[in-house]
PDB file of N, CA and C in Angstrom:
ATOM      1  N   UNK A   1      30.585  89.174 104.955  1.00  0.00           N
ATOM      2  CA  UNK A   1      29.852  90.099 104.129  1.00  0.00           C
ATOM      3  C   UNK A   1      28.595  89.406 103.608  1.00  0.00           C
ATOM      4  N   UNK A   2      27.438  89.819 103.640  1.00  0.00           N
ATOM      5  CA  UNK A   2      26.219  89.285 103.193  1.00  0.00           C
ATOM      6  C   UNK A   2      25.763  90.108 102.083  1.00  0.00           C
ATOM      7  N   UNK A   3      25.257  89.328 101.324  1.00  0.00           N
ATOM      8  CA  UNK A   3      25.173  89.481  99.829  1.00  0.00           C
ATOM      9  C   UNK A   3      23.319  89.568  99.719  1.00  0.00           C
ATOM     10  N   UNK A   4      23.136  91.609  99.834  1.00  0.00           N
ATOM     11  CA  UNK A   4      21.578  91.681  99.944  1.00  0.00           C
ATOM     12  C   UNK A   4      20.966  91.705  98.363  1.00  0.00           C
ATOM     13  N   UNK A   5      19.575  91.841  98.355  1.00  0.00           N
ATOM     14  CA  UNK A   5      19.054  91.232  97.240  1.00  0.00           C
ATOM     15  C   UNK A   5      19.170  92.890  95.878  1.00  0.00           C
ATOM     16  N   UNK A   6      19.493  94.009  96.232  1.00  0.00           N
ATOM     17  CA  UNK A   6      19.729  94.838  95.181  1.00  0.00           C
ATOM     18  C   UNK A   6      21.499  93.922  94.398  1.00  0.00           C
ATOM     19  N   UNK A   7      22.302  93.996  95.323  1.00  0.00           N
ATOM     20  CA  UNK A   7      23.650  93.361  94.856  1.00  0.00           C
ATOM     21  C   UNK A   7      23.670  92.424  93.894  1.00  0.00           C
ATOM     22  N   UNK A   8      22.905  91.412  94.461  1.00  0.00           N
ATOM     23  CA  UNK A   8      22.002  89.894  93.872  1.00  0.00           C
ATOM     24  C   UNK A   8      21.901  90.394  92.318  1.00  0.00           C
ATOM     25  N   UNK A   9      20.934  91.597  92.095  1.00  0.00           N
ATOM     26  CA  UNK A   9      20.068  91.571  90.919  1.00  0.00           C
ATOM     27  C   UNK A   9      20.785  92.379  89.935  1.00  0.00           C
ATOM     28  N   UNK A  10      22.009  93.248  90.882  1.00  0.00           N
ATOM     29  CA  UNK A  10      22.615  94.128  89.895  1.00  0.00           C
ATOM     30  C   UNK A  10      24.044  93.100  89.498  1.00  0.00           C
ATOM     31  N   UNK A  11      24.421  91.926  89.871  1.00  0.00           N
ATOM     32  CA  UNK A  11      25.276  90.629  89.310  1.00  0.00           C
ATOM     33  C   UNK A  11      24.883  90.245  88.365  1.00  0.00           C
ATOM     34  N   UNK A  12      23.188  89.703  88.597  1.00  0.00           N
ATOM     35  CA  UNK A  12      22.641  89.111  87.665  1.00  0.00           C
ATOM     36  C   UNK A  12      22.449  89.878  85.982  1.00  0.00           C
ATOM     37  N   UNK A  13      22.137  91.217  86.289  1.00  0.00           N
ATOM     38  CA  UNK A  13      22.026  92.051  85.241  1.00  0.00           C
ATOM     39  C   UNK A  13      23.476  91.952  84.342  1.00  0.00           C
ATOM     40  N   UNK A  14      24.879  92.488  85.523  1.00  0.00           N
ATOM     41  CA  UNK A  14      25.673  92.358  84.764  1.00  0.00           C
ATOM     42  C   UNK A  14      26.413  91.082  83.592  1.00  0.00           C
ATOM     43  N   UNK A  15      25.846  90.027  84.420  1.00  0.00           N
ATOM     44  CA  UNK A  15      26.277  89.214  83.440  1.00  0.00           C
ATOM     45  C   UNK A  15      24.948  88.775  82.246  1.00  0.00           C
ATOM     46  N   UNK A  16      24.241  89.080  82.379  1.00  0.00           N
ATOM     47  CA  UNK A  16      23.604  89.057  81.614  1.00  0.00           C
ATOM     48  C   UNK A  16      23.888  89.972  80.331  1.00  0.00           C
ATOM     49  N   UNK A  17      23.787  91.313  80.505  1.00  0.00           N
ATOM     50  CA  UNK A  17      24.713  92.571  79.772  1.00  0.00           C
ATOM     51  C   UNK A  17      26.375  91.850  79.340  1.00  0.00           C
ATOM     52  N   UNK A  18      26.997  91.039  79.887  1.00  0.00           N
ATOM     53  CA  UNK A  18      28.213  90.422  79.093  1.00  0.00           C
ATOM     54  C   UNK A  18      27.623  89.416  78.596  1.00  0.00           C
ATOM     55  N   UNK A  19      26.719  88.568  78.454  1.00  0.00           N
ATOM     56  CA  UNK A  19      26.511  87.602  77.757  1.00  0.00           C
ATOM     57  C   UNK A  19      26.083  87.756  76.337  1.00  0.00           C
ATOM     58  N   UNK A  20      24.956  89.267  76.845  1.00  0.00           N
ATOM     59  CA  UNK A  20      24.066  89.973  75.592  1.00  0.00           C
ATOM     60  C   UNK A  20      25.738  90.364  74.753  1.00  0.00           C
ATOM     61  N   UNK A  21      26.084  90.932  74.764  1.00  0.00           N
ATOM     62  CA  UNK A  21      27.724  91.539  74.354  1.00  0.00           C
ATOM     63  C   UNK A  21      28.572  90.752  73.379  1.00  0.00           C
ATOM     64  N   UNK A  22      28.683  89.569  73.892  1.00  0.00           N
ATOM     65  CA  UNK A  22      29.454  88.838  73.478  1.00  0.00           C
ATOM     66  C   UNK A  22      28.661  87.753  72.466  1.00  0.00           C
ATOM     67  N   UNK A  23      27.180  87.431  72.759  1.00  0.00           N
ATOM     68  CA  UNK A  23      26.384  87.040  71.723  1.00  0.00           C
ATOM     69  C   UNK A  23      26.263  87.773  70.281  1.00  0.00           C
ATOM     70  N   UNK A  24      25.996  89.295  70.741  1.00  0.00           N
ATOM     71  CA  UNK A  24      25.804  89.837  69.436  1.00  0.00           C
ATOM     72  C   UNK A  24      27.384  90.369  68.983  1.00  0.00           C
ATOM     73  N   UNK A  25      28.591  89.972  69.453  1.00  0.00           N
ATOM     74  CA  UNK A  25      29.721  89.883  68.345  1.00  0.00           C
ATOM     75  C   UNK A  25      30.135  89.166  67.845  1.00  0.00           C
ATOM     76  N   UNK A  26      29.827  87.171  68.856  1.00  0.00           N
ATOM     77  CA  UNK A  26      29.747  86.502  67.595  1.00  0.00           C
ATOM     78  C   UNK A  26      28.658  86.309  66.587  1.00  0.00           C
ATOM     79  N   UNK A  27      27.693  87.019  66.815  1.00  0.00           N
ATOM     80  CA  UNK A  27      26.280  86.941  65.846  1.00  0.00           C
ATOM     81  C   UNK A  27      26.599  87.757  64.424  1.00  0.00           C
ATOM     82  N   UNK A  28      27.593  89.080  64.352  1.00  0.00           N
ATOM     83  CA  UNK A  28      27.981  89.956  63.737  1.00  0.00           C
ATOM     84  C   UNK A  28      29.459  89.393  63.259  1.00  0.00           C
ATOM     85  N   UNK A  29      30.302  88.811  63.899  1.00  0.00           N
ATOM     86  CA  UNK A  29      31.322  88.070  63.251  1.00  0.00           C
ATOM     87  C   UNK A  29      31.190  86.927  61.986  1.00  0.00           C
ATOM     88  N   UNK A  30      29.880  86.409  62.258  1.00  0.00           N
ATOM     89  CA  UNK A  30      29.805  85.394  61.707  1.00  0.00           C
ATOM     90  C   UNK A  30      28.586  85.703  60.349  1.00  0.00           C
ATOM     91  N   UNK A  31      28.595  87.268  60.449  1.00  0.00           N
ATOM     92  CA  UNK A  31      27.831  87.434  58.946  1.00  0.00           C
ATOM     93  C   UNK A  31      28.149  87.422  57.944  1.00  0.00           C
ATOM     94  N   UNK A  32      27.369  87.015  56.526  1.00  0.00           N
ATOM     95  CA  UNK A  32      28.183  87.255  55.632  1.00  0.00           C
ATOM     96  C   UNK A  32      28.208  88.806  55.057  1.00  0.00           C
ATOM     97  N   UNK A  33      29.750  89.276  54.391  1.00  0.00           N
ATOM     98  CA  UNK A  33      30.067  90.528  54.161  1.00  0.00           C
ATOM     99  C   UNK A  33      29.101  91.026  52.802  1.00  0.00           C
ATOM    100  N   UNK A  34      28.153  91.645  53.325  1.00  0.00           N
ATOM    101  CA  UNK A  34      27.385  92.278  51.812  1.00  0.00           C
ATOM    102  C   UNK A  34      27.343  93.346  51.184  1.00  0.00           C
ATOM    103  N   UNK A  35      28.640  93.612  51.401  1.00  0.00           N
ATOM    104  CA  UNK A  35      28.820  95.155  50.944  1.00  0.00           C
ATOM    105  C   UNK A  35      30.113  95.329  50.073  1.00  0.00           C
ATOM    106  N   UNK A  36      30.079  95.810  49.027  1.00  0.00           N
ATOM    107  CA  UNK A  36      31.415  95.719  47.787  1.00  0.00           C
ATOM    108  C   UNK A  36      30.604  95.670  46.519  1.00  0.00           C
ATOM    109  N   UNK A  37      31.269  95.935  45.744  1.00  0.00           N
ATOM    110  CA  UNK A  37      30.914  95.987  44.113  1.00  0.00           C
ATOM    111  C   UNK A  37      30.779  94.590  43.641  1.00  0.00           C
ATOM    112  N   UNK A  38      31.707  93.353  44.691  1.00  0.00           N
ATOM    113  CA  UNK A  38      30.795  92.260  44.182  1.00  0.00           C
ATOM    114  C   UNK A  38      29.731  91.898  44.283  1.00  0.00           C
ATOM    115  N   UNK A  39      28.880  92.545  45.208  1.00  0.00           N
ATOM    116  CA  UNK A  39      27.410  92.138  45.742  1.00  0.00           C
ATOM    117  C   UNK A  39      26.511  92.770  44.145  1.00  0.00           C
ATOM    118  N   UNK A  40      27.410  93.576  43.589  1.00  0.00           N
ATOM    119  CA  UNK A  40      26.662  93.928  42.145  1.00  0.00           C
ATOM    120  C   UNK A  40      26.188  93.257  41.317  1.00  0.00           C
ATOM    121  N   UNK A  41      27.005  92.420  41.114  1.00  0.00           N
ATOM    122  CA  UNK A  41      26.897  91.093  39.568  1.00  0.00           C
ATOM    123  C   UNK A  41      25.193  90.788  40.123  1.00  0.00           C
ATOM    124  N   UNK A  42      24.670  90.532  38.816  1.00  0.00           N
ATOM    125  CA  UNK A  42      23.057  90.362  38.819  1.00  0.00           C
ATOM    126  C   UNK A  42      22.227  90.897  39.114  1.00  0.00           C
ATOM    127  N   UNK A  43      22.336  92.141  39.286  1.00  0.00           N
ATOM    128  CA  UNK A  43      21.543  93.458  39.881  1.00  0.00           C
ATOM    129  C   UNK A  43      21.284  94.090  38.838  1.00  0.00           C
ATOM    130  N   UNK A  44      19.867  94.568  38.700  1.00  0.00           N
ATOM    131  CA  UNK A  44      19.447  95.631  37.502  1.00  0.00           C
ATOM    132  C   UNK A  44      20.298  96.791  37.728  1.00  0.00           C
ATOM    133  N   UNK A  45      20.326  97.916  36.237  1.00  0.00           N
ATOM    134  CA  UNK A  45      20.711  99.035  36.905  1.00  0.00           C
ATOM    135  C   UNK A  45      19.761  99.817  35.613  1.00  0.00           C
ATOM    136  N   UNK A  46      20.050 100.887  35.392  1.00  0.00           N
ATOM    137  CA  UNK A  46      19.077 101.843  34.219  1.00  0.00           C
ATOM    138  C   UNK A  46      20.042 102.598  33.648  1.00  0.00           C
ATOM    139  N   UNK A  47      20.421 102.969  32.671  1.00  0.00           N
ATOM    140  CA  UNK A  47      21.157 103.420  31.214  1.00  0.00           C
ATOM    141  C   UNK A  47      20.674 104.776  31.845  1.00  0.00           C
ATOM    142  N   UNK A  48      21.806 105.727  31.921  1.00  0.00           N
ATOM    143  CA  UNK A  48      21.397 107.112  32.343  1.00  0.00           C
ATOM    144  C   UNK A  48      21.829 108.021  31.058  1.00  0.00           C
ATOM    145  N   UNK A  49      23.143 107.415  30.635  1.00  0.00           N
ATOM    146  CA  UNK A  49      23.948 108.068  29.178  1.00  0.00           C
ATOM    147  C   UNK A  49      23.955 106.906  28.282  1.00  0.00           C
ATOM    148  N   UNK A  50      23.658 106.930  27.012  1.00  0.00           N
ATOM    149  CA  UNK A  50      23.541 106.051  26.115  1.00  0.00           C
ATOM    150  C   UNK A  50      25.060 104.858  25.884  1.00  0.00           C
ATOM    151  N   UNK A  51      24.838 103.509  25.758  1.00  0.00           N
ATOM    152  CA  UNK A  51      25.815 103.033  26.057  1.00  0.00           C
ATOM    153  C   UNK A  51      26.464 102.127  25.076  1.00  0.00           C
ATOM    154  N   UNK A  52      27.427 103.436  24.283  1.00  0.00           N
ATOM    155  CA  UNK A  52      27.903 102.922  22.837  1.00  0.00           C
ATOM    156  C   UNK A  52      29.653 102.976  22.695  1.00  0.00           C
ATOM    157  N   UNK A  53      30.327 101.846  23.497  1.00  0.00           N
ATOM    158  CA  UNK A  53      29.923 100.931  24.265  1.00  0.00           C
ATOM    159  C   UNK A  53      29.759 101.565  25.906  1.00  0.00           C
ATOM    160  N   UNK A  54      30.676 102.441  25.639  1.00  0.00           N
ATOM    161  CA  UNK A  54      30.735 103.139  27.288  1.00  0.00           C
ATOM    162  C   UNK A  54      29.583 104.541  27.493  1.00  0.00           C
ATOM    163  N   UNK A  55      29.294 104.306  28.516  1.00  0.00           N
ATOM    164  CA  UNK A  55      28.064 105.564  29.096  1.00  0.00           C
ATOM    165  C   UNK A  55      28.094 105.332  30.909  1.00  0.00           C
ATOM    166  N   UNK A  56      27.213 105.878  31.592  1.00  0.00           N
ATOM    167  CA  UNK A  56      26.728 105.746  32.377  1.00  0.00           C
ATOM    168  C   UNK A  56      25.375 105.115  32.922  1.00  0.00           C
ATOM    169  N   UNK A  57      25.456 104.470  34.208  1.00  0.00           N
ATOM    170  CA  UNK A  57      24.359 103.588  34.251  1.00  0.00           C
ATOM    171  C   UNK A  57      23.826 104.285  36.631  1.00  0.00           C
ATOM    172  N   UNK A  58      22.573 104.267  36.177  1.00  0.00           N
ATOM    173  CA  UNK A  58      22.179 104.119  37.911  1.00  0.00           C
ATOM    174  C   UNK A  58      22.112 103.022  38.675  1.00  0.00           C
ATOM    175  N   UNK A  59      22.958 102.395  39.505  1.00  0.00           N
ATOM    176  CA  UNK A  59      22.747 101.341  40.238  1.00  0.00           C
ATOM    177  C   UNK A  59      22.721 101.584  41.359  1.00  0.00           C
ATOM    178  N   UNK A  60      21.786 101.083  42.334  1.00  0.00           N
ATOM    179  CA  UNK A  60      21.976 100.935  44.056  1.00  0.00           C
ATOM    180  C   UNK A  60      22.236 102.404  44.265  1.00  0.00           C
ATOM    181  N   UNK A  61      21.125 103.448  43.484  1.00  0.00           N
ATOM    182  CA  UNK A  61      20.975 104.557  43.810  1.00  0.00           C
ATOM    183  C   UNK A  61      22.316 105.659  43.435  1.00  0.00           C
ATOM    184  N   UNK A  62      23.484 105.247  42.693  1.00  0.00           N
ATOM    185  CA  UNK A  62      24.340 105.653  42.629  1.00  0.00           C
ATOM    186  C   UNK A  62      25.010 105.670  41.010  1.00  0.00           C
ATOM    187  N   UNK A  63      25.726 106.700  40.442  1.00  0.00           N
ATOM    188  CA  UNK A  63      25.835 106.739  38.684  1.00  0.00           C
ATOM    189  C   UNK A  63      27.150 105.677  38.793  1.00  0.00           C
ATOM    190  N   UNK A  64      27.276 104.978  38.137  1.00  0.00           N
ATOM    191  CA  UNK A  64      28.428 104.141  37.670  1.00  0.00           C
ATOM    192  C   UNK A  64      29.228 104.590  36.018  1.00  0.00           C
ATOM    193  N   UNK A  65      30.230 104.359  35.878  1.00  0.00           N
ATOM    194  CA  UNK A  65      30.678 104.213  34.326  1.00  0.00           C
ATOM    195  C   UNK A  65      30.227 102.868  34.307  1.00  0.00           C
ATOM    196  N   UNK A  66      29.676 102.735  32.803  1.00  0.00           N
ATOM    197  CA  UNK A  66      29.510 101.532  32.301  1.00  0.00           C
ATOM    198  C   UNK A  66      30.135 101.136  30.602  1.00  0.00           C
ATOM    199  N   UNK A  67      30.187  99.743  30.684  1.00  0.00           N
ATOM    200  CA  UNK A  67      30.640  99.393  29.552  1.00  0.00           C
ATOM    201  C   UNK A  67      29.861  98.221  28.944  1.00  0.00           C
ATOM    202  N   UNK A  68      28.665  98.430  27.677  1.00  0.00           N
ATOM    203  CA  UNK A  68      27.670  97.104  27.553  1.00  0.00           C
ATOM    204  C   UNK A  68      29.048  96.408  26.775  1.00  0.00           C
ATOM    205  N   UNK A  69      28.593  94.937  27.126  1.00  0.00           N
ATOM    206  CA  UNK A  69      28.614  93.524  26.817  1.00  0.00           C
ATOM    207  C   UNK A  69      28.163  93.603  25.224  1.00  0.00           C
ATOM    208  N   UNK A  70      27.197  93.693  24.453  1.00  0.00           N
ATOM    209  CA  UNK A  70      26.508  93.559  23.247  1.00  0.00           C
ATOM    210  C   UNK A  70      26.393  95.076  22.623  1.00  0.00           C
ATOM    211  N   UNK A  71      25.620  95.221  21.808  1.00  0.00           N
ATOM    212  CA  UNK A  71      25.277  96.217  21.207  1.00  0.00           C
ATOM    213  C   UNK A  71      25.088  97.544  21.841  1.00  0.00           C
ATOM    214  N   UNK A  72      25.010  98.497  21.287  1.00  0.00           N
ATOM    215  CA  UNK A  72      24.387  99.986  21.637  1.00  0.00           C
ATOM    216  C   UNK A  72      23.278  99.934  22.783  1.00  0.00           C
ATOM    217  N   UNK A  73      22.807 100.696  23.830  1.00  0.00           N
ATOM    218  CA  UNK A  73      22.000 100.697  24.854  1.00  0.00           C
ATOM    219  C   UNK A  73      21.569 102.225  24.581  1.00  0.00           C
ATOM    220  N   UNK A  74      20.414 102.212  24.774  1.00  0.00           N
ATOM    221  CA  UNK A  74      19.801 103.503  24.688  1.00  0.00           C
ATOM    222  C   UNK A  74      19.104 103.861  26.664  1.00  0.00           C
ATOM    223  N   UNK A  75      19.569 105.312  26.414  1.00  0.00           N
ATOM    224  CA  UNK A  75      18.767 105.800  27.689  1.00  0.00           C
ATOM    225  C   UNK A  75      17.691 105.378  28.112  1.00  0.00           C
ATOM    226  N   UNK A  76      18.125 105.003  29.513  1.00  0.00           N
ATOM    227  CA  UNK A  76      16.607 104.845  30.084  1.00  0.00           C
ATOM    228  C   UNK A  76      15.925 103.277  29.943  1.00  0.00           C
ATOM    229  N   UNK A  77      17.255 102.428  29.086  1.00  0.00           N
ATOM    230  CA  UNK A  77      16.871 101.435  29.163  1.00  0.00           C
ATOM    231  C   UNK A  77      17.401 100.046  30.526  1.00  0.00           C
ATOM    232  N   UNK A  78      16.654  99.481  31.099  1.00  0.00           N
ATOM    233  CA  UNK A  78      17.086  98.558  32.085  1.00  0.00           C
ATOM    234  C   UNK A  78      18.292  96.982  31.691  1.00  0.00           C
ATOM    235  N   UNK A  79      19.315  97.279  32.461  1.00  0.00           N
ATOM    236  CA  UNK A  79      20.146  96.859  32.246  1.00  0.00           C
ATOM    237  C   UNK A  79      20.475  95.692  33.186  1.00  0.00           C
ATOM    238  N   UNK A  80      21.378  94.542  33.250  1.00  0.00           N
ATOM    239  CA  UNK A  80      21.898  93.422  34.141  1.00  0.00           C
ATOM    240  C   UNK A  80      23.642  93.610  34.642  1.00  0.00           C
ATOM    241  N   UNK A  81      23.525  93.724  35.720  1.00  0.00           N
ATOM    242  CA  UNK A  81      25.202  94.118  35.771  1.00  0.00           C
ATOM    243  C   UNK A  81      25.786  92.634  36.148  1.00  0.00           C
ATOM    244  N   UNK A  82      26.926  91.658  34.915  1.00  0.00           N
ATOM    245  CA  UNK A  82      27.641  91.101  34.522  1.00  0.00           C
ATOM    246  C   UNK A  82      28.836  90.735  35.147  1.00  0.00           C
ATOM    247  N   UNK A  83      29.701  91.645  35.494  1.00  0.00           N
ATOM    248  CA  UNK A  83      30.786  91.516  36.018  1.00  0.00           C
ATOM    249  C   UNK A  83      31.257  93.159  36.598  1.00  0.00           C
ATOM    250  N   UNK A  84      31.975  93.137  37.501  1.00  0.00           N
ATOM    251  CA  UNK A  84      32.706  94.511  37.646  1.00  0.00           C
ATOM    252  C   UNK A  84      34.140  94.667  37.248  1.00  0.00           C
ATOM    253  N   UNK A  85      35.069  95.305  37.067  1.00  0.00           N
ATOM    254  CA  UNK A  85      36.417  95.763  36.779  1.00  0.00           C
ATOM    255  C   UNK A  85      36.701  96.920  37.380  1.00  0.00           C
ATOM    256  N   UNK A  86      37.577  96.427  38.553  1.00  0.00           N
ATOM    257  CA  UNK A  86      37.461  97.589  39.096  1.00  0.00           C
ATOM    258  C   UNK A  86      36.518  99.274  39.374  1.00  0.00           C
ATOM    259  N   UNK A  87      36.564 100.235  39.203  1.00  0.00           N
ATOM    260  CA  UNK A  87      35.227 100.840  39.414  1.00  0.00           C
ATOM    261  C   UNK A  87      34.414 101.065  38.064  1.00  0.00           C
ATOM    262  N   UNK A  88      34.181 100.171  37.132  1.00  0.00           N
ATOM    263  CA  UNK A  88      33.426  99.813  35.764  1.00  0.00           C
ATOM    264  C   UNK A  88      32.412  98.585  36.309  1.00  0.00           C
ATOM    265  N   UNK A  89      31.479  99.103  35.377  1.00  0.00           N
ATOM    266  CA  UNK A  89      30.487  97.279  35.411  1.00  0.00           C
ATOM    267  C   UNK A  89      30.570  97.523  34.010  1.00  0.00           C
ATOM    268  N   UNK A  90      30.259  96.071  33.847  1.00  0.00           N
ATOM    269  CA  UNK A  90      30.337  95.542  32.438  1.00  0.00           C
ATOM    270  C   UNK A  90      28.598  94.848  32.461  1.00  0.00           C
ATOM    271  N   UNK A  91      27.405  95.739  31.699  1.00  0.00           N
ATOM    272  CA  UNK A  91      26.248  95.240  31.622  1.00  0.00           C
ATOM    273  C   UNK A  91      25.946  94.552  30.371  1.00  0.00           C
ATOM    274  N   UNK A  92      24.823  93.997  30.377  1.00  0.00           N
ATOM    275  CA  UNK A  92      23.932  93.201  28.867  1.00  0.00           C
ATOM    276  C   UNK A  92      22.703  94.085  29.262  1.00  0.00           C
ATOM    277  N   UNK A  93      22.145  93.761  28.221  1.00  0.00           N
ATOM    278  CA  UNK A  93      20.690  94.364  27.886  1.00  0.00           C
ATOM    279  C   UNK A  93      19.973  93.556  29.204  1.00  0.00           C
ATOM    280  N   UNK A  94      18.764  93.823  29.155  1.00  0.00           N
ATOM    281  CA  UNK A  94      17.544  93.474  29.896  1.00  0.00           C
ATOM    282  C   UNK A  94      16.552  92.456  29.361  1.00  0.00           C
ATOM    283  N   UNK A  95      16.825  90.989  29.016  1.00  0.00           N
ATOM    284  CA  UNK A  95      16.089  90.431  28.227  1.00  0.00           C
ATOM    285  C   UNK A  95      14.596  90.496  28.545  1.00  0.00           C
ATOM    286  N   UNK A  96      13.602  90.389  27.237  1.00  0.00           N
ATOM    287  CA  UNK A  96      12.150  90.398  27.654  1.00  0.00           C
ATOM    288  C   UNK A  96      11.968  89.374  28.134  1.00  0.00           C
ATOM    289  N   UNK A  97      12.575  88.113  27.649  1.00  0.00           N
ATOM    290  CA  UNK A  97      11.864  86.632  28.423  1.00  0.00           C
ATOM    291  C   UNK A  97      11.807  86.673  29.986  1.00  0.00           C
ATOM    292  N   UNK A  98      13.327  87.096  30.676  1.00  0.00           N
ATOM    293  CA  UNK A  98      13.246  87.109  31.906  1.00  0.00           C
ATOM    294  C   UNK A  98      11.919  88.366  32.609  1.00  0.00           C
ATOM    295  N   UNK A  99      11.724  89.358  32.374  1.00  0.00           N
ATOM    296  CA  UNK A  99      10.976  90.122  32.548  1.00  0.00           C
ATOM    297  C   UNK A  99       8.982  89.224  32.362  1.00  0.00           C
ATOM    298  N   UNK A 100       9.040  88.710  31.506  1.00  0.00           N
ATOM    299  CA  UNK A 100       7.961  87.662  31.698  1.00  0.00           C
ATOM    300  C   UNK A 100       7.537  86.490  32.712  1.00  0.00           C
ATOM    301  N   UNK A 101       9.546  86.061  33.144  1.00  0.00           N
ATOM    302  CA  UNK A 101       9.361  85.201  34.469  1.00  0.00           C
ATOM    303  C   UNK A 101       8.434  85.735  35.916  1.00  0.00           C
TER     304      UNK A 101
END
């Protein structure tokens, strides 16, 4: 059996197509996971319901229950998300110093 040059190029393709394959699943195996409510901690969010201690807050485009850390939070004010608890974040205020960095 002789091996003509379409055969040749459609081998070559295929392994090329398994190499591509198997590159991009260990390329995708080996990412890190950035998706979960832990990727939250240190992320701004914005006071949607006033937060005395519990209200609501907008983060990552989405309303959360929230619970501030410190004092009373007024609407509309920018917030730091702290920690999560299960589907709660626990925010602090928005300091001015960092906002100056």
């Amino acid at each position: 059996m002789e091996m003509t040059g379409p055969i040749i190029v459609a081998i070559i393709f295929a392994v090329a197509f398994i190499i591509f394959v198997i590159y991009a699943i260990v390329k995708g195996q080996r990412r890190k996971l950035s998706a979960g409510i832990e990727e939250m901690i240190g992320k701004e969010a914005v006071v949607r319901t006033t937060l005395n201690p519990k209200g609501t807050v907008l983060a990552e485009g989405e309303l959360w229950t929230a619970i501030a850390e410190d004092s009373t939070i007024e609407s509309g004010e920018e917030v730091i998300i702290a920690k999560t608890e299960g589907l709660k974040l626990w925010v602090t205020r928005k300091s001015k110093e960092k906002e100056k960095e």
